[in-house]
Protein backbone atom coordinates (compact mmCIF):
# COMPACT_ATOMS: atom_id res chain seq x y z
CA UNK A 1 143.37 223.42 106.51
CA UNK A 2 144.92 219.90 105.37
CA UNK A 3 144.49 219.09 109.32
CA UNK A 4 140.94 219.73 109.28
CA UNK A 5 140.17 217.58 106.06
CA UNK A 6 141.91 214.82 106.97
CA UNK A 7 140.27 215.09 110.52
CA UNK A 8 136.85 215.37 108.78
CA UNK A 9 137.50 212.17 106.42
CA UNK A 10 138.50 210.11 109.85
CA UNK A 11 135.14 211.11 111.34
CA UNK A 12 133.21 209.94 107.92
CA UNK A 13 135.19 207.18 107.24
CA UNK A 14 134.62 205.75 111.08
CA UNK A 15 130.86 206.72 110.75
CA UNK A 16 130.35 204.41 107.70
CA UNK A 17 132.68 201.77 109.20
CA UNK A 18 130.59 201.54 112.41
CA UNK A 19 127.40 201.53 110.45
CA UNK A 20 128.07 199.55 107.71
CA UNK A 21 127.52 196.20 109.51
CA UNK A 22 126.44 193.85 106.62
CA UNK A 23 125.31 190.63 108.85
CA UNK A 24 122.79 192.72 110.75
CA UNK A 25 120.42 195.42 109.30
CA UNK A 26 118.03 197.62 111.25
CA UNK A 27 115.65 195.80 110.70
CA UNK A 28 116.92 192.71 112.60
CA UNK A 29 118.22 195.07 115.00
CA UNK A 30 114.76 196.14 115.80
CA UNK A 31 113.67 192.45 115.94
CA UNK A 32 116.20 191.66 118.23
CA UNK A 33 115.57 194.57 120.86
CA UNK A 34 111.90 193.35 120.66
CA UNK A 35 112.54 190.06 121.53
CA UNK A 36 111.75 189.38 125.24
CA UNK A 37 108.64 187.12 124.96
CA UNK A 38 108.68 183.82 123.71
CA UNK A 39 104.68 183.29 122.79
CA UNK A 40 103.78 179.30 121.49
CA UNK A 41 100.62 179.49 119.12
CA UNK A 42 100.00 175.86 118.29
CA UNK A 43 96.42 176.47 116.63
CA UNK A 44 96.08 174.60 113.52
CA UNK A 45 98.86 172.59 114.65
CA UNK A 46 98.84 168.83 115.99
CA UNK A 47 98.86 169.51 119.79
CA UNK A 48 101.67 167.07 120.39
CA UNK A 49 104.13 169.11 118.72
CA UNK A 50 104.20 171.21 121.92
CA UNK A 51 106.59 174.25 122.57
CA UNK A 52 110.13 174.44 121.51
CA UNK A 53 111.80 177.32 123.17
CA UNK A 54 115.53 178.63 123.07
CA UNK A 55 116.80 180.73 125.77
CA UNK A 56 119.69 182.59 124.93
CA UNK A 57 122.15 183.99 128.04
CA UNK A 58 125.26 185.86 128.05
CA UNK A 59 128.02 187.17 129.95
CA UNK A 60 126.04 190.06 130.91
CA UNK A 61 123.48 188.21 133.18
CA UNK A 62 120.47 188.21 131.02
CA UNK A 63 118.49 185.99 129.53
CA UNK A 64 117.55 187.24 126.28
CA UNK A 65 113.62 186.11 127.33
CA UNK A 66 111.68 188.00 129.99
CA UNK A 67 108.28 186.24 129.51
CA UNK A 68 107.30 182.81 127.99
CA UNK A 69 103.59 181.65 127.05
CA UNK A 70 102.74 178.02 126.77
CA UNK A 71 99.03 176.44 126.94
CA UNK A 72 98.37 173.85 129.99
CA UNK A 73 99.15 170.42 129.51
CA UNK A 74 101.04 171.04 126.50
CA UNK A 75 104.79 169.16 126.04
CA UNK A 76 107.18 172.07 126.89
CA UNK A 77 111.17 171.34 125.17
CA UNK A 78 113.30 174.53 126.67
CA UNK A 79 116.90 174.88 125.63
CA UNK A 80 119.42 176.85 127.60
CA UNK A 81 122.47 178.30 125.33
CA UNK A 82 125.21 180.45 127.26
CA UNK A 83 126.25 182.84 124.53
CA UNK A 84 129.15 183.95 126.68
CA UNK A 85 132.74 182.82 126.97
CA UNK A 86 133.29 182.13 131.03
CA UNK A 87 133.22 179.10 132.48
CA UNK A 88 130.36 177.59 134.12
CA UNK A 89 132.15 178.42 137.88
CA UNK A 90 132.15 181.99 136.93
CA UNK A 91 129.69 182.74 135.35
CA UNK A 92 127.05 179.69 134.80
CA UNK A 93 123.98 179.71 133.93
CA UNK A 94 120.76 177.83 134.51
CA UNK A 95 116.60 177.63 134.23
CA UNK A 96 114.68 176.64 136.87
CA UNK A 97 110.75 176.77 137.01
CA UNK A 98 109.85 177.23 140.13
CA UNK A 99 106.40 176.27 141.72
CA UNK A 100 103.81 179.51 142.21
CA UNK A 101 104.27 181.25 145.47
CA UNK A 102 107.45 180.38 145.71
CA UNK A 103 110.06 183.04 147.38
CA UNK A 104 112.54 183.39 145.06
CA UNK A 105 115.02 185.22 147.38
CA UNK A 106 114.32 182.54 150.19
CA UNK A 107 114.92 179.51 147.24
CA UNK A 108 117.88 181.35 146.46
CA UNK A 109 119.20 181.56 149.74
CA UNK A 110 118.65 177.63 149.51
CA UNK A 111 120.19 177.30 146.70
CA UNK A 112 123.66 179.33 147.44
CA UNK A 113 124.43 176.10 149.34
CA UNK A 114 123.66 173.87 146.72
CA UNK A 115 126.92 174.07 144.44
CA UNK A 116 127.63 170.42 144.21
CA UNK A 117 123.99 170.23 142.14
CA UNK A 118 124.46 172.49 139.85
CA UNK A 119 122.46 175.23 142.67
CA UNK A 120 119.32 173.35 143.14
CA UNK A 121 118.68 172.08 146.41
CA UNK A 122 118.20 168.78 146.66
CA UNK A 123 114.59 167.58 147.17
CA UNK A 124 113.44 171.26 146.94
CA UNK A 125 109.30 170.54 145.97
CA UNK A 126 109.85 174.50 144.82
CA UNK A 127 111.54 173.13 141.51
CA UNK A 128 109.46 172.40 138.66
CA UNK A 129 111.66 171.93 135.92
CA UNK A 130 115.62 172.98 135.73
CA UNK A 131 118.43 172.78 132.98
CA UNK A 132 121.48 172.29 134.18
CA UNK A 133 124.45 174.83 134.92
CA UNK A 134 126.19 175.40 131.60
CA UNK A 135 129.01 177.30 130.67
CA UNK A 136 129.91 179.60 127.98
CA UNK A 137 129.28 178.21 124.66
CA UNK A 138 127.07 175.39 126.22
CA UNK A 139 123.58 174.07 126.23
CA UNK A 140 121.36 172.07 127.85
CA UNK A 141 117.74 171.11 126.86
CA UNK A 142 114.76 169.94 129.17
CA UNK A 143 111.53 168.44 128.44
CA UNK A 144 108.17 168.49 130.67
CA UNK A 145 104.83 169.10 130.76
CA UNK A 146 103.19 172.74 131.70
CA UNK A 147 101.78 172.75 134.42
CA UNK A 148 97.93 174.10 135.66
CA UNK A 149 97.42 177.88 134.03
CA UNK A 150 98.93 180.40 135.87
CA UNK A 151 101.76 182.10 136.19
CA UNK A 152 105.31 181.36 137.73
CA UNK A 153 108.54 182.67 138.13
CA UNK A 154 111.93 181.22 136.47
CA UNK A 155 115.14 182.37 137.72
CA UNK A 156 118.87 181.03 137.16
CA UNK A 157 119.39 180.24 140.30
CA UNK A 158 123.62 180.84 139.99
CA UNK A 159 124.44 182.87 143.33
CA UNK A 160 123.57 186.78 142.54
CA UNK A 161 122.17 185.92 139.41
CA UNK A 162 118.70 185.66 140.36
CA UNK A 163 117.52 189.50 140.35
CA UNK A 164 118.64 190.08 137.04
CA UNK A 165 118.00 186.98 135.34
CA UNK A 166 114.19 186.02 136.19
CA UNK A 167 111.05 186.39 134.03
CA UNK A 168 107.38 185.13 133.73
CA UNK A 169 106.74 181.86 132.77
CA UNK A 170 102.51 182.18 132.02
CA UNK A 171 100.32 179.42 131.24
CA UNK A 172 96.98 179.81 129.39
């Protein structure tokens, strides 16, 4: 009997433990789950402010973004943070915009052989905009300006990394 109770305290104890967690509430935990479009909404706002967008990616080969929504013409400021803890030569990361129609598995196959620039090929017209390869705990930040609407594909273009880590980048 003493077994039992002190078997069925472990199990409550380790239940509250593992959802007692006091720096994130449900919630944020719902918030963060949901977050996998970045949307800009600059009405009301002076137009040169443009878009400020933060792209988080880990060690797990995601980018915590799957879609991003800017208007034409508007001043675009992306920053790339690695969240993970591997180096940039194991596991780097990187965004590049690439131009509508293009084949992402043929720029990839491109840019396999492109290590020495960070994994964009050099005078590629397919690249739009690109951070460069950062590392865990690192960021980089870009400026440009979005292009004609549409929509196009960004990738990290790290070898392999491409079919997991690609999303939508739409223009309105």
């Amino acid at each position: 009997m003493k077994k039992t109770i002190l078997t069925l305290s472990a199990i409550a104890f380790l239940a509250v433990s593992c959802n007692n967690n006091p720096s994130t509430t449900s919630d944020e935990q719902s918030a963060s789950s949901a977050n996998t479009e970045a949307s800009v909404d600059n009405a009301g706002t002076d137009e040169n402010d443009g878009a400020d967008i933060t792209i988080n990616a880990g060690d797990d080969m995601k980018y915590d973004l799957s879609e991003i929504r800017v208007k034409e013409g508007e001043k675009v400021t992306i920053t790339l943070r690695h969240t993970g803890k591997l180096a940039k030569e194991a596991m780097g990361h990187n965004f590049v915009l690439l131009a509508q129609g293009t084949s992402i598995a043929d720029f990839t196959a491109k840019a396999i052989q492109a290590s020495t620039s960070d994994y964009i090929p050099a005078g590629d017209n397919a690249v739009l905009a690109h951070t460069k390869l950062v590392g865990g705990g690192e960021s980089d930040t870009i400026e440009f300006t979005a292009p004609a609407k549409g929509t196009y594909d960004f990738i990290c273009s790290f070898p392999g990394h491409a079919a997991m880590m690609n999303g939508k980048f739409i223009v309105e």
